[in-house]
PDB file of N, CA and C in Angstrom:
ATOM      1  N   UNK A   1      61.875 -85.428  17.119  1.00  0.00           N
ATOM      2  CA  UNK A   1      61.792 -84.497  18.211  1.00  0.00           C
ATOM      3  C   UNK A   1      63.148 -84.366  18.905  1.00  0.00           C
ATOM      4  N   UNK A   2      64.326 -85.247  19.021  1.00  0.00           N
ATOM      5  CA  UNK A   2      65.497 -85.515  19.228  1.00  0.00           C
ATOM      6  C   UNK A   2      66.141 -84.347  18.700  1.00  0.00           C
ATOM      7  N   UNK A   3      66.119 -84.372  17.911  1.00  0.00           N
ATOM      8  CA  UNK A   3      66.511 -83.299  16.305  1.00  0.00           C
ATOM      9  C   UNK A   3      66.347 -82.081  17.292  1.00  0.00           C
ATOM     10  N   UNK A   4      64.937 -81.741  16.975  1.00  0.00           N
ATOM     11  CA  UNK A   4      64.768 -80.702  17.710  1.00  0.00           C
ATOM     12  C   UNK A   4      65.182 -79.924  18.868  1.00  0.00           C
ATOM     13  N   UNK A   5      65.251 -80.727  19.989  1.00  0.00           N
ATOM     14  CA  UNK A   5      65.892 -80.474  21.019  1.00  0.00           C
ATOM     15  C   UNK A   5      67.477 -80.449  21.452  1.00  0.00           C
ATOM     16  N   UNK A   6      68.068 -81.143  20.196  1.00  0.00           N
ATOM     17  CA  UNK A   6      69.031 -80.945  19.732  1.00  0.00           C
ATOM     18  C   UNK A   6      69.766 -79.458  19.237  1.00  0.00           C
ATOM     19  N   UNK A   7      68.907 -79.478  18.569  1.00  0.00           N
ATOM     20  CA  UNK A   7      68.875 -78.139  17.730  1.00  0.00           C
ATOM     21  C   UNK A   7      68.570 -76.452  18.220  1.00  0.00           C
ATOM     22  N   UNK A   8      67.476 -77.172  19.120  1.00  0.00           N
ATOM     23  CA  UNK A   8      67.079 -75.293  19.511  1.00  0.00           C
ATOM     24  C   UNK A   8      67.285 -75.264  21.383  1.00  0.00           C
ATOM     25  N   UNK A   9      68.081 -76.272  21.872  1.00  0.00           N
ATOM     26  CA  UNK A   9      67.802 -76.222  23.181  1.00  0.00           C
ATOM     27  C   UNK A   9      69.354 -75.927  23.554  1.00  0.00           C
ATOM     28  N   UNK A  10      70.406 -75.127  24.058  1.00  0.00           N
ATOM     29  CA  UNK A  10      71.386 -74.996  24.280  1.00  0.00           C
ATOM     30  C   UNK A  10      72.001 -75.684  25.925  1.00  0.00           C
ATOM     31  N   UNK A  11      73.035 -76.714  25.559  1.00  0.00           N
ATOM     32  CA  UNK A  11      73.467 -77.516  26.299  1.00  0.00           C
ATOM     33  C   UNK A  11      74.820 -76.423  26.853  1.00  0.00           C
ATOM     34  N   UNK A  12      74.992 -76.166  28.110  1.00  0.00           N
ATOM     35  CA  UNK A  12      76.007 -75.195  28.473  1.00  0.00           C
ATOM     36  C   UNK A  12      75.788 -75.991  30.350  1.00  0.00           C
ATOM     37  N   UNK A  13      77.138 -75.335  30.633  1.00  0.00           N
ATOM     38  CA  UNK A  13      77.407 -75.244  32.104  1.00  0.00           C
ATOM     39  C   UNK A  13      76.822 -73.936  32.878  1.00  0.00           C
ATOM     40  N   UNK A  14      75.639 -75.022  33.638  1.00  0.00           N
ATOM     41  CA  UNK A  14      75.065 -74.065  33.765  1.00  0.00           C
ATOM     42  C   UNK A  14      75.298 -74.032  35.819  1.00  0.00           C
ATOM     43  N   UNK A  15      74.812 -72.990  36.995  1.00  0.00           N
ATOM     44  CA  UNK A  15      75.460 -72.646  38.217  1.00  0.00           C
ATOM     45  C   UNK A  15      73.792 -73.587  38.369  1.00  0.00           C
ATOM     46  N   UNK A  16      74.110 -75.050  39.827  1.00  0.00           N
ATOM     47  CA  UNK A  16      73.176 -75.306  40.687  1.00  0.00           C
ATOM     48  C   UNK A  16      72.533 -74.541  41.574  1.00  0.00           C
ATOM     49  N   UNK A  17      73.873 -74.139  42.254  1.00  0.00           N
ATOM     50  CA  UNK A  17      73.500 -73.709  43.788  1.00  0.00           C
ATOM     51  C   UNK A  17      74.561 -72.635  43.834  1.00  0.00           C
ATOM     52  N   UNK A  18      74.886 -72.327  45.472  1.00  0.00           N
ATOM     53  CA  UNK A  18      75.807 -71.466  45.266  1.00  0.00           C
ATOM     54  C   UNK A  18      77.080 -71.563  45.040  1.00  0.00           C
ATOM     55  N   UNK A  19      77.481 -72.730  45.117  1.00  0.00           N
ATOM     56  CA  UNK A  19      78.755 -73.045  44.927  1.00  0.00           C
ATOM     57  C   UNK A  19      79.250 -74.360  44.039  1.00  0.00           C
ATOM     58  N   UNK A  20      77.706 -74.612  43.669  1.00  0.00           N
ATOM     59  CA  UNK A  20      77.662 -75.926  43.096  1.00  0.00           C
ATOM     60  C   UNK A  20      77.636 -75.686  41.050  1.00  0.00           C
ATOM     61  N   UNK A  21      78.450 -76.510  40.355  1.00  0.00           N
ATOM     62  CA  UNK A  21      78.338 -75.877  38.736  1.00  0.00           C
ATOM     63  C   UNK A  21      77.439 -77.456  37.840  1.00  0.00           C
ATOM     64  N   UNK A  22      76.855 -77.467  37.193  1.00  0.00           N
ATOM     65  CA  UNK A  22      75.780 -78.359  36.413  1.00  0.00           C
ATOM     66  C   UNK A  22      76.914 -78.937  35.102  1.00  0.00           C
ATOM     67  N   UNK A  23      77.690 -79.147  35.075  1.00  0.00           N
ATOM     68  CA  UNK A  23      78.322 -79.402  33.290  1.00  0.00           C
ATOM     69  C   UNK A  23      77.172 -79.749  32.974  1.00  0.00           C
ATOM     70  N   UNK A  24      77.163 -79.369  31.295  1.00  0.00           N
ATOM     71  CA  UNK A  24      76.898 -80.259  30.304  1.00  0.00           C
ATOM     72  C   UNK A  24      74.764 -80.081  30.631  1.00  0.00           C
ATOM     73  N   UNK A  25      74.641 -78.873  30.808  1.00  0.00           N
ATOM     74  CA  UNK A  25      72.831 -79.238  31.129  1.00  0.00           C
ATOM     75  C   UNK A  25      71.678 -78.237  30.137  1.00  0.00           C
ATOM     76  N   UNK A  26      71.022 -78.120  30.537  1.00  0.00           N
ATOM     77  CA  UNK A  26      69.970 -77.709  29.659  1.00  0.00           C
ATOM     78  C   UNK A  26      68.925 -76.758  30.612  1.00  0.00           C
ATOM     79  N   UNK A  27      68.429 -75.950  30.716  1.00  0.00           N
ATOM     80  CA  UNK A  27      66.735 -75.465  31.605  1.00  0.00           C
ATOM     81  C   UNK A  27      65.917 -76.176  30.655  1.00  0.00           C
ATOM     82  N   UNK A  28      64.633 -76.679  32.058  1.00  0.00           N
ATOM     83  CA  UNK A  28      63.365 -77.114  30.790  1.00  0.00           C
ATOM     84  C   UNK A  28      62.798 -76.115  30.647  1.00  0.00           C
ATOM     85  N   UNK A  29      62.756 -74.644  30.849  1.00  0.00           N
ATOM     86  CA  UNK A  29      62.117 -74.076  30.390  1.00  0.00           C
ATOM     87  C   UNK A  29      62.569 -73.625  28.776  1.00  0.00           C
ATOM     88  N   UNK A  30      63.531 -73.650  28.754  1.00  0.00           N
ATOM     89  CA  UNK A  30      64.316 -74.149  26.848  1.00  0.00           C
ATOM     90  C   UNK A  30      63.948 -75.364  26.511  1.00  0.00           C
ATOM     91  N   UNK A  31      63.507 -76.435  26.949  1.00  0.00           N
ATOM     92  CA  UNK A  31      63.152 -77.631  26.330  1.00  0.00           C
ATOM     93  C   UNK A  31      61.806 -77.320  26.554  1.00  0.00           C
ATOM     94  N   UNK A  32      60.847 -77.469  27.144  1.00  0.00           N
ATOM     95  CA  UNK A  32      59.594 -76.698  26.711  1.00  0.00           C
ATOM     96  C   UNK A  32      59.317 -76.302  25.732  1.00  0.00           C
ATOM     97  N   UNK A  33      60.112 -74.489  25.602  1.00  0.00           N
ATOM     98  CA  UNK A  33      59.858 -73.836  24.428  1.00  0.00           C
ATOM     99  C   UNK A  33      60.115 -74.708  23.358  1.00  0.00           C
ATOM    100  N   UNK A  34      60.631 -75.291  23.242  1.00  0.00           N
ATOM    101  CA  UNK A  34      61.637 -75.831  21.925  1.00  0.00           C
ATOM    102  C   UNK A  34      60.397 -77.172  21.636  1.00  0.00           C
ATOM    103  N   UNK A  35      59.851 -77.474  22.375  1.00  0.00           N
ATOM    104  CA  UNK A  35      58.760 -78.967  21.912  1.00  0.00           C
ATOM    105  C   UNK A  35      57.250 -78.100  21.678  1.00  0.00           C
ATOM    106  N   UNK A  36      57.228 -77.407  22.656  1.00  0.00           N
ATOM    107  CA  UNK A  36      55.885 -76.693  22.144  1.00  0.00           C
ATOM    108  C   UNK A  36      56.043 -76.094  20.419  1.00  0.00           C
ATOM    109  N   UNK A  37      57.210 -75.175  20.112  1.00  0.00           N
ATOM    110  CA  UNK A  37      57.060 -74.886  18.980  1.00  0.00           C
ATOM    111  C   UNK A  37      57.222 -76.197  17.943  1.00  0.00           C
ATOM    112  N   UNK A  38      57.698 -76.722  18.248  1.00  0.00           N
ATOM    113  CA  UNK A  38      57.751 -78.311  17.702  1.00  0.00           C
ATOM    114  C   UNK A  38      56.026 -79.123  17.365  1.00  0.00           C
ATOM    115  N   UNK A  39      55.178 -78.817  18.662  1.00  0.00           N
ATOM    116  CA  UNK A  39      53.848 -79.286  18.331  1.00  0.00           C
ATOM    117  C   UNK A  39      52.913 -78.471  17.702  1.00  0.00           C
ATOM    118  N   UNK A  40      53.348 -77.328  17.494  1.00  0.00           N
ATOM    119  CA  UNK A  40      52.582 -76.112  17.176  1.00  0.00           C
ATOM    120  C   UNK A  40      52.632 -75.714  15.741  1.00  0.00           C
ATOM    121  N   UNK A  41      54.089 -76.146  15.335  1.00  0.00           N
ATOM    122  CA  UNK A  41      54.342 -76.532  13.834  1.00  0.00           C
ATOM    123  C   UNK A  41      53.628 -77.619  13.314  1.00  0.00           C
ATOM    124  N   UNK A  42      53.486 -78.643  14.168  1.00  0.00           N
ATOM    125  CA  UNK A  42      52.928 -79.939  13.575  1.00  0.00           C
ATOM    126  C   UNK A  42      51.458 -80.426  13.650  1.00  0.00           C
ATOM    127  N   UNK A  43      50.627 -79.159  13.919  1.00  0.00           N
ATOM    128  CA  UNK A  43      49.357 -79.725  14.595  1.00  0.00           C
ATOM    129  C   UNK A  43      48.667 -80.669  13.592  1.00  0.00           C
ATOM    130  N   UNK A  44      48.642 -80.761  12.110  1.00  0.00           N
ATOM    131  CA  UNK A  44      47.988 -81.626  11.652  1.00  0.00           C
ATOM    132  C   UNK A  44      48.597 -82.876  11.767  1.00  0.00           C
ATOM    133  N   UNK A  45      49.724 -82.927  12.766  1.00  0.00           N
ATOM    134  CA  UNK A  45      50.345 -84.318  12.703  1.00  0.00           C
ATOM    135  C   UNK A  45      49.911 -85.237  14.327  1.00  0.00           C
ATOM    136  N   UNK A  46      49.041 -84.354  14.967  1.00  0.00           N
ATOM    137  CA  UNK A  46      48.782 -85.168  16.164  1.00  0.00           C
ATOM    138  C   UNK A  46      47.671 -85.081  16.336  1.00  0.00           C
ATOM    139  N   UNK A  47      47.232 -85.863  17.281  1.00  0.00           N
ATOM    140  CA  UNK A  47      45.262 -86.035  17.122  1.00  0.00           C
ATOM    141  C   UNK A  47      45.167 -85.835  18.908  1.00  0.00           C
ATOM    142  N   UNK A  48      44.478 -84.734  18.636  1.00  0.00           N
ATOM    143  CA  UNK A  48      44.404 -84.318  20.329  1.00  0.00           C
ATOM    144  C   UNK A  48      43.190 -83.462  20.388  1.00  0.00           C
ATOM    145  N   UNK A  49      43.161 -83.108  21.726  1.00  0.00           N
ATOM    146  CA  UNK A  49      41.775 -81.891  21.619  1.00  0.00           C
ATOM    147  C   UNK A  49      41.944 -80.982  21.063  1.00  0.00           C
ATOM    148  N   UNK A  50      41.195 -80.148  21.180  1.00  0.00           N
ATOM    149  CA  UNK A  50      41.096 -78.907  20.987  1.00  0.00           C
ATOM    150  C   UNK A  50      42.010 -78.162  21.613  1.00  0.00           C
ATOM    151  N   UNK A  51      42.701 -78.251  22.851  1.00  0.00           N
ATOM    152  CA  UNK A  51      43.559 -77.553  23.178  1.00  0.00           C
ATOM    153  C   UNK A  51      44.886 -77.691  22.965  1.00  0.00           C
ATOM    154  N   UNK A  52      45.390 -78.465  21.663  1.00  0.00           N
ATOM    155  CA  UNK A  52      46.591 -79.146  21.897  1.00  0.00           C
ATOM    156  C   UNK A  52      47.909 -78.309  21.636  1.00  0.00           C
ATOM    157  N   UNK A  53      47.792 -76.840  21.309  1.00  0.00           N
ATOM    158  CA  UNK A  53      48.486 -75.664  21.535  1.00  0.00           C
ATOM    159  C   UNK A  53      49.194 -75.298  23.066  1.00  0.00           C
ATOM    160  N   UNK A  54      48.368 -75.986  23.933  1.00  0.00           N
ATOM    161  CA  UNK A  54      48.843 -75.512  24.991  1.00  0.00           C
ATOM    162  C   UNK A  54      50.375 -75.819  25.939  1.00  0.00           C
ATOM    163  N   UNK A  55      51.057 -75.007  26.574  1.00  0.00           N
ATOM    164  CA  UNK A  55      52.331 -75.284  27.166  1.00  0.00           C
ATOM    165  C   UNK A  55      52.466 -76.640  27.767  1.00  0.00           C
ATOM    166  N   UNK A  56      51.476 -76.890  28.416  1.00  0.00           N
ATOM    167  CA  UNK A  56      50.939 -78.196  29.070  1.00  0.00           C
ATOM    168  C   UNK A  56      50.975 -79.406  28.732  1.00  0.00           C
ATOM    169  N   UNK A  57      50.824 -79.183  27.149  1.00  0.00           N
ATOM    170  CA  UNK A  57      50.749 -80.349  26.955  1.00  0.00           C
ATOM    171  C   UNK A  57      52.217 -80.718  26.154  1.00  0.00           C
ATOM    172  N   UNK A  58      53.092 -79.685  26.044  1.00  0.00           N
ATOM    173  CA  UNK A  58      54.447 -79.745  25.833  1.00  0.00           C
ATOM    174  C   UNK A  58      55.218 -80.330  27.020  1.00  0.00           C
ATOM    175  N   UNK A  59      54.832 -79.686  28.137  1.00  0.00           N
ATOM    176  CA  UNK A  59      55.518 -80.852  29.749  1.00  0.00           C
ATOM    177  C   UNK A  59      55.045 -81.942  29.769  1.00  0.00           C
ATOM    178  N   UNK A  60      53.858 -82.609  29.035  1.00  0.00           N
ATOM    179  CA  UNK A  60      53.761 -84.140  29.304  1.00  0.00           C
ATOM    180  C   UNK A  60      54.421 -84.347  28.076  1.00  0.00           C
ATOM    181  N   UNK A  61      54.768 -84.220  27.027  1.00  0.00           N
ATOM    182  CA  UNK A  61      55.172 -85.146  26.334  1.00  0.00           C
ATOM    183  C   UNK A  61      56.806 -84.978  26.892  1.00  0.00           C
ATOM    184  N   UNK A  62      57.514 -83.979  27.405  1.00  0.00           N
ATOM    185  CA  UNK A  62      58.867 -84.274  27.836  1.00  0.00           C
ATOM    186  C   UNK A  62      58.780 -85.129  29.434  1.00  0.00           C
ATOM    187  N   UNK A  63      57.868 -84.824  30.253  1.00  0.00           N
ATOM    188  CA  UNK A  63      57.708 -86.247  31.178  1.00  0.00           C
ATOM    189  C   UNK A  63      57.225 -87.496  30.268  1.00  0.00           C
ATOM    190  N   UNK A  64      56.556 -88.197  29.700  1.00  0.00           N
ATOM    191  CA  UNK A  64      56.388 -89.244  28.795  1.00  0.00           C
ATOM    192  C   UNK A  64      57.953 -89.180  28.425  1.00  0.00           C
ATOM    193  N   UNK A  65      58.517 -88.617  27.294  1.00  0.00           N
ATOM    194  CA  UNK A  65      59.684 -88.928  27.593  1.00  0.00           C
ATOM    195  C   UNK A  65      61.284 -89.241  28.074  1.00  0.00           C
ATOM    196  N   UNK A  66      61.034 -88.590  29.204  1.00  0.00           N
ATOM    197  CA  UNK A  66      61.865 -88.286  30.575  1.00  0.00           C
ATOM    198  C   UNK A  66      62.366 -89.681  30.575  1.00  0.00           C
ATOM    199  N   UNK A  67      60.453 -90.348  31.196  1.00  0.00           N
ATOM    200  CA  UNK A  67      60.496 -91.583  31.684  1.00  0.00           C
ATOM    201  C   UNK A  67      60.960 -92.607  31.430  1.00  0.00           C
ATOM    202  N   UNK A  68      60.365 -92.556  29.950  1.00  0.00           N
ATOM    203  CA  UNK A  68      60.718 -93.758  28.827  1.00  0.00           C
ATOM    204  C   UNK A  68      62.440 -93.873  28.911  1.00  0.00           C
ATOM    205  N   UNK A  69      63.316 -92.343  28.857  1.00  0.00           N
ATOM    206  CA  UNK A  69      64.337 -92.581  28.324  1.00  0.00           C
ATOM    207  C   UNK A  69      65.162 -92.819  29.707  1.00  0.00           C
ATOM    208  N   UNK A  70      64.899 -92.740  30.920  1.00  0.00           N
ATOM    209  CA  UNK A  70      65.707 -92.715  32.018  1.00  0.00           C
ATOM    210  C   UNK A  70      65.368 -94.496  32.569  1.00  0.00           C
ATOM    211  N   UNK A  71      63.777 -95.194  32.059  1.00  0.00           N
ATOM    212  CA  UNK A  71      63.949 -96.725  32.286  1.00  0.00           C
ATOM    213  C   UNK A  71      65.066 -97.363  31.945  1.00  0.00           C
ATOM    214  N   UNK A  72      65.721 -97.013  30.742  1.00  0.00           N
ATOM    215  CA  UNK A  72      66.234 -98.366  30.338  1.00  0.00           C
ATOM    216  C   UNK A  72      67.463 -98.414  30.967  1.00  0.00           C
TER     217      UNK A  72
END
């Protein structure tokens, strides 16, 4: 999934505020897209409900790993 977000999520300098500049960042709404089509390709590879298409469940797995990766 690294790969992925690697791959389809574009890392650029992006504007905070009004005067403020982000180096080096990402929108999650590009990391989103980019894991949802990621789970949506893979559905026989995860065991979930019935709804496991949904956007929703693309923001928990990037909070799940937000978390994981900002502990250590």
């Amino acid at each position: 999934m690294i790969e992925v977000l690697r791959q389809d999520v574009s890392v650029k300098r992006r504007r905070v505020g009004r005067h403020r500049v982000q180096e080096e960042s990402f929108s999650g709404a590009d990391a989103v897209n980019a894991v949802y089509k990621f789970l949506r390709e893979r559905t026989d590879n995860f065991t979930t409900t019935h709804d496991n298409n949904r956007r929703d469940k693309a923001v928990k797995v990037l909070r799940l790993f937000s978390v994981s990766f900002f502990q250590k």
